[in-house]
N, C-alpha and C. Protein backbone atom coordinates (compact mmCIF):
# COMPACT_ATOMS: atom_id res chain seq x y z
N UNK A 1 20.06 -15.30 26.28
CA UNK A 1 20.21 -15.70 24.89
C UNK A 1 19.07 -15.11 24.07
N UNK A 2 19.20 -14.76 23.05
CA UNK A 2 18.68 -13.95 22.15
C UNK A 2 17.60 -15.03 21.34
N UNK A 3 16.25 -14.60 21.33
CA UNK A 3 15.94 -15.66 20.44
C UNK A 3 15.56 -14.77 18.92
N UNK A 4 15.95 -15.75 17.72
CA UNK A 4 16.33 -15.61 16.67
C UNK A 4 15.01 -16.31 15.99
N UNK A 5 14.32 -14.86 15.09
CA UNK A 5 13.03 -15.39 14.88
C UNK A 5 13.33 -15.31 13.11
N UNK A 6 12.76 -16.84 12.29
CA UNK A 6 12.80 -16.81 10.87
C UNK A 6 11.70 -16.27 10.54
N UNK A 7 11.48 -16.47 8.87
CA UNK A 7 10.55 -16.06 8.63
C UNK A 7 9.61 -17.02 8.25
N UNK A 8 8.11 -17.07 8.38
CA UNK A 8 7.40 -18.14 8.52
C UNK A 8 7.50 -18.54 6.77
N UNK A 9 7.30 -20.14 6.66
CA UNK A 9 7.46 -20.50 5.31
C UNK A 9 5.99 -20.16 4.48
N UNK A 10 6.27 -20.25 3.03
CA UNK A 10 4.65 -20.03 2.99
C UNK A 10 4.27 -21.23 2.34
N UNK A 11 2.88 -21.40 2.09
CA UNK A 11 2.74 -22.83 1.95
C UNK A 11 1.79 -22.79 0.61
N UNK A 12 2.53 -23.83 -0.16
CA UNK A 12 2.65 -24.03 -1.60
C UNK A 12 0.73 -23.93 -2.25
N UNK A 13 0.85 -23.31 -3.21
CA UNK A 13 -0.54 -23.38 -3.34
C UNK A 13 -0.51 -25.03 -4.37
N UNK A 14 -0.76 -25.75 -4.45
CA UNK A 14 -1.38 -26.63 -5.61
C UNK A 14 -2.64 -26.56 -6.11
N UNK A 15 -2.81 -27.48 -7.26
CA UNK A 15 -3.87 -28.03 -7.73
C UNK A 15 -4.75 -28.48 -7.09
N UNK A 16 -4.41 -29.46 -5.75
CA UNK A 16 -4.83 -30.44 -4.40
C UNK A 16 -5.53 -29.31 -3.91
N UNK A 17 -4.64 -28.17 -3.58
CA UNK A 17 -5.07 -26.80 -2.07
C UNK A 17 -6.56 -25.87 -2.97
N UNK A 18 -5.89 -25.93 -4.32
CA UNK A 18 -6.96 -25.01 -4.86
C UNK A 18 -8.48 -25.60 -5.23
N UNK A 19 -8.67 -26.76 -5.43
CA UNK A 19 -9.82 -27.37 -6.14
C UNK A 19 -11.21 -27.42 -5.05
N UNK A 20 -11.13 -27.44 -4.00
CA UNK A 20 -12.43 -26.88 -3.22
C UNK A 20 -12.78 -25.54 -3.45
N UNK A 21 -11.72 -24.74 -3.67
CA UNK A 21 -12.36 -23.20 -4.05
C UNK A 21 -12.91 -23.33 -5.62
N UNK A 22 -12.04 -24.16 -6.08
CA UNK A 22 -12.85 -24.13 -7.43
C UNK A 22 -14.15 -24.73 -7.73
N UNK A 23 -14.48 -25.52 -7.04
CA UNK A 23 -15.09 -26.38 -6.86
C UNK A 23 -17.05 -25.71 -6.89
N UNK A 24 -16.60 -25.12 -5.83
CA UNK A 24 -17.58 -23.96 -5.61
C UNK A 24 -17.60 -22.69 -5.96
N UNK A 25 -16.62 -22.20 -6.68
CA UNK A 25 -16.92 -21.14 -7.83
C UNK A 25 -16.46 -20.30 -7.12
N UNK A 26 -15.67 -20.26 -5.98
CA UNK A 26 -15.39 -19.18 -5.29
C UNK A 26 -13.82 -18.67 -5.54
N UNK A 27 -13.29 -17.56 -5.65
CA UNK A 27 -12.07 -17.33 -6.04
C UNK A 27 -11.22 -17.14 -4.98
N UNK A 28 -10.17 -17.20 -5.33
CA UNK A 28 -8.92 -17.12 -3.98
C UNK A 28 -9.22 -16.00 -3.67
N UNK A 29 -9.20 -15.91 -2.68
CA UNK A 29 -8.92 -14.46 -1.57
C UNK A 29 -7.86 -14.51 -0.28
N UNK A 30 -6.95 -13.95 -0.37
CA UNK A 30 -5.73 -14.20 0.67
C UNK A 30 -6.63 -12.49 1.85
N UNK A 31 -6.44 -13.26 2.67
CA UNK A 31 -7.01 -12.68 4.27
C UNK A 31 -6.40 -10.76 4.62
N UNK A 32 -5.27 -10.85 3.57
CA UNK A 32 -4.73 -9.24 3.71
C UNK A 32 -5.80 -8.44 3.05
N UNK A 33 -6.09 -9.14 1.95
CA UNK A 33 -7.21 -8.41 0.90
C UNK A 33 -8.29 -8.07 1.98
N UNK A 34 -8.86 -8.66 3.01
CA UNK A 34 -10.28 -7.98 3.44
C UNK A 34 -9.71 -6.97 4.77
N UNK A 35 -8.52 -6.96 5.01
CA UNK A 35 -7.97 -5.66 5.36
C UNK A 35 -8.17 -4.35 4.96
N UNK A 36 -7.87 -4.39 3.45
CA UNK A 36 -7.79 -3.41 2.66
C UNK A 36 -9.45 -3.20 2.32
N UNK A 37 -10.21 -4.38 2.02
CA UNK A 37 -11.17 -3.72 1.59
C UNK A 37 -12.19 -3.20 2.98
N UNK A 38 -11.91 -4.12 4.09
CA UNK A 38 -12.60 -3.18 5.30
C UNK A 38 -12.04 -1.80 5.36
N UNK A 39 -10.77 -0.99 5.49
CA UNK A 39 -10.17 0.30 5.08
C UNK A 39 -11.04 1.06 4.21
N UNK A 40 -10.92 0.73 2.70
CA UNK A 40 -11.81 1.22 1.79
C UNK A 40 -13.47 1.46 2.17
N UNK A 41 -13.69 0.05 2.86
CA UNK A 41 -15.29 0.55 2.88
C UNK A 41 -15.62 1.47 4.14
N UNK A 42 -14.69 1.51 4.90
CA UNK A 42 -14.82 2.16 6.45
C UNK A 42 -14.46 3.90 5.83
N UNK A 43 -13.62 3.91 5.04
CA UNK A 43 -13.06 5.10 4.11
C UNK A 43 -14.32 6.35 3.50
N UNK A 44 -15.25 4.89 2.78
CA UNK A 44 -16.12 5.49 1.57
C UNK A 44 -17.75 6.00 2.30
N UNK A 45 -17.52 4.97 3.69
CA UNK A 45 -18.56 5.72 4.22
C UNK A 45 -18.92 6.55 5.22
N UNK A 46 -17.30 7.19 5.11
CA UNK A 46 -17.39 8.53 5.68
C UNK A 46 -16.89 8.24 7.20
N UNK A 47 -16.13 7.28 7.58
CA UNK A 47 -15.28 7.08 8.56
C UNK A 47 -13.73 8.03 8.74
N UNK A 48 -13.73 8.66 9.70
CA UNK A 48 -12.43 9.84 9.67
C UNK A 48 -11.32 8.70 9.76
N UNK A 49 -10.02 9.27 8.79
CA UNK A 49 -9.30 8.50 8.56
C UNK A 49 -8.17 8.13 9.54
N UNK A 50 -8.22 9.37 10.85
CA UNK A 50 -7.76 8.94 11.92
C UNK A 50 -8.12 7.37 12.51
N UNK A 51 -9.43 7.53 12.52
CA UNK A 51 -9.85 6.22 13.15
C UNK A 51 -9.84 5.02 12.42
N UNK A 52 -9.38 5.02 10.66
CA UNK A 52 -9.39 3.55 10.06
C UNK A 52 -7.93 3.32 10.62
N UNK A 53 -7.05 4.49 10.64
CA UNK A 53 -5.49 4.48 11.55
C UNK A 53 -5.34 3.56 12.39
N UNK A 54 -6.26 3.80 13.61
CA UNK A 54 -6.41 3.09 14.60
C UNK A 54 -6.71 1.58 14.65
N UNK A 55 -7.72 1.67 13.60
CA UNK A 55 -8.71 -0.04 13.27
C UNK A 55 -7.31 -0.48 12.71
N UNK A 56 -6.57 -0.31 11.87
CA UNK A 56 -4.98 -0.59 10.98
C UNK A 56 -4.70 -0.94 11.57
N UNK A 57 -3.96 -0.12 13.00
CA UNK A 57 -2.48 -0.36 13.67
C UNK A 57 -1.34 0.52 12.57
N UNK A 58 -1.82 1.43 12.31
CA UNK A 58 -0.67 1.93 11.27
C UNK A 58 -0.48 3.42 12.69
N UNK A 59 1.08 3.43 12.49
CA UNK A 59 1.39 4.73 13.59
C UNK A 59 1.35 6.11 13.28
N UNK A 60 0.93 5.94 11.65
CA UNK A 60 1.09 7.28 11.37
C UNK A 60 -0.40 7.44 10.09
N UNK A 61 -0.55 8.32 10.23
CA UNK A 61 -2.05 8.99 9.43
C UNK A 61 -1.56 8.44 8.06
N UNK A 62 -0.57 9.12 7.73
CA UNK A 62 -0.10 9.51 6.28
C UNK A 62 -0.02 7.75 5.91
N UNK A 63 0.21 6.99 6.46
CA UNK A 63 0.44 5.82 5.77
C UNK A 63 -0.84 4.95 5.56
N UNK A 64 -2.00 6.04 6.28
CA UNK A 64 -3.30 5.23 5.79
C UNK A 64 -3.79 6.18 4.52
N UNK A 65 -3.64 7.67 4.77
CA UNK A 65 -3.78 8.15 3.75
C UNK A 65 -3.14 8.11 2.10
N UNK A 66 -2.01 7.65 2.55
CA UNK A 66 -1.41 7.09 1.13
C UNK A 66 -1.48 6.08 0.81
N UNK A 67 -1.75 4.77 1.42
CA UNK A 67 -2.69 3.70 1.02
C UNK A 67 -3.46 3.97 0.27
N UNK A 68 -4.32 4.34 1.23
CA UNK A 68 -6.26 4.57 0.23
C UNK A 68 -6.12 5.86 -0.28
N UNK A 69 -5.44 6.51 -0.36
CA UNK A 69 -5.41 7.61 -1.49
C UNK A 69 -6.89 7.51 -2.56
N UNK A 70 -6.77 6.35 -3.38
CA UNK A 70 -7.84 6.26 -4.21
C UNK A 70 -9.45 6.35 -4.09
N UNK A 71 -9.37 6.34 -2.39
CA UNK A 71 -10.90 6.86 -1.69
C UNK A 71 -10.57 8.00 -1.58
N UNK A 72 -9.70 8.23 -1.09
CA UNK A 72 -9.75 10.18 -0.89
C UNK A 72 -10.55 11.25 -1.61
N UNK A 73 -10.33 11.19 -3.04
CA UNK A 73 -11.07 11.89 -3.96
C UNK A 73 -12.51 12.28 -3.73
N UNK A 74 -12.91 10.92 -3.35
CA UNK A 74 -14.65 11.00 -3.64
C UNK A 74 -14.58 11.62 -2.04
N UNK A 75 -14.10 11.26 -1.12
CA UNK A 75 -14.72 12.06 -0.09
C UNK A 75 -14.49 13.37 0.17
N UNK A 76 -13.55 14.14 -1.07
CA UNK A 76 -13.39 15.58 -1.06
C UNK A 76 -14.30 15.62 -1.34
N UNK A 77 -14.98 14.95 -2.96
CA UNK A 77 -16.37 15.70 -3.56
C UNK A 77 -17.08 15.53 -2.91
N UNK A 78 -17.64 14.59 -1.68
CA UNK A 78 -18.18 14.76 -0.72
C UNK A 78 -18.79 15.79 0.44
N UNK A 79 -17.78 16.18 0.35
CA UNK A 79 -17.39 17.35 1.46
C UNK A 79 -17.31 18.72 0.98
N UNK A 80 -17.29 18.52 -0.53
CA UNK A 80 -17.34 20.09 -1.06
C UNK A 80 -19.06 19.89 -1.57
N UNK A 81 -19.75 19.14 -1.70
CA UNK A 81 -21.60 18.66 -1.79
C UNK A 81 -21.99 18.73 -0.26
N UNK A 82 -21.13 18.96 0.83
CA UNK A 82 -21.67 18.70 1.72
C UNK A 82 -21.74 20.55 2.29
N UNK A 83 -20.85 21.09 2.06
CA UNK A 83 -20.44 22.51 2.28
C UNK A 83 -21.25 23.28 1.29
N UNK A 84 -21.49 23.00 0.19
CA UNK A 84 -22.55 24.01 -0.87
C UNK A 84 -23.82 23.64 -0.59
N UNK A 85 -24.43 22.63 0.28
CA UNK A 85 -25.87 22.21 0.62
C UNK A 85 -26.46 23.05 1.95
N UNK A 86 -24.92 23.00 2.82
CA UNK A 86 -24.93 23.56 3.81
C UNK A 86 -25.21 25.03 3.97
N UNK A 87 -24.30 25.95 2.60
CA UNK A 87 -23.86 27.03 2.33
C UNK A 87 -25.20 27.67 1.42
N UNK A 88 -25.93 26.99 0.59
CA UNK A 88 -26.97 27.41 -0.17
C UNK A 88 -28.20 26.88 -0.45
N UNK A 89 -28.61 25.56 0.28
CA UNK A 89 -29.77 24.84 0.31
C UNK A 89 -30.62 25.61 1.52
């Protein structure tokens, strides 16, 4: 017999759930968010993007690279400061 999996419910935010975070000044943060921002910071400091792949669980490059796309940039200019230092310093 096949087992037949739902999807988990999600659970209601209230006024009740939210007021300890408010309480202490701290803002919601849902647990996917420090996914993304461990990615980004593993990204920005020069971690090959094969290996944030790996830290993911994503099966394919391109779907970490098109994620964080928005780090990409700086680590070209990176890498083209890193090649003219190399090339003429």
């Amino acid at each position: 017999m096949q087992q037949e999996f739902l999807p988990t419910p999600r659970i209601r935010r209230t006024a009740a759930t939210r007021r300890p975070e408010r309480l202490v000044g701290v803002r919601e943060v849902r647990l996917h968010d420090g996914r993304h921002t461990a990615a980004t910071v593993l990204l920005a400091e020069g971690v090959h993007p094969r290996v944030v792949m790996e830290v993911l669980g994503h099966a394919q490059m391109r779907t970490t690279t098109d994620t964080y796309s928005h780090v990409m940039p700086a680590l070209g200019r990176d890498a083209a400061d890193r090649m003219g230092r190399a090339l003429w310093d």
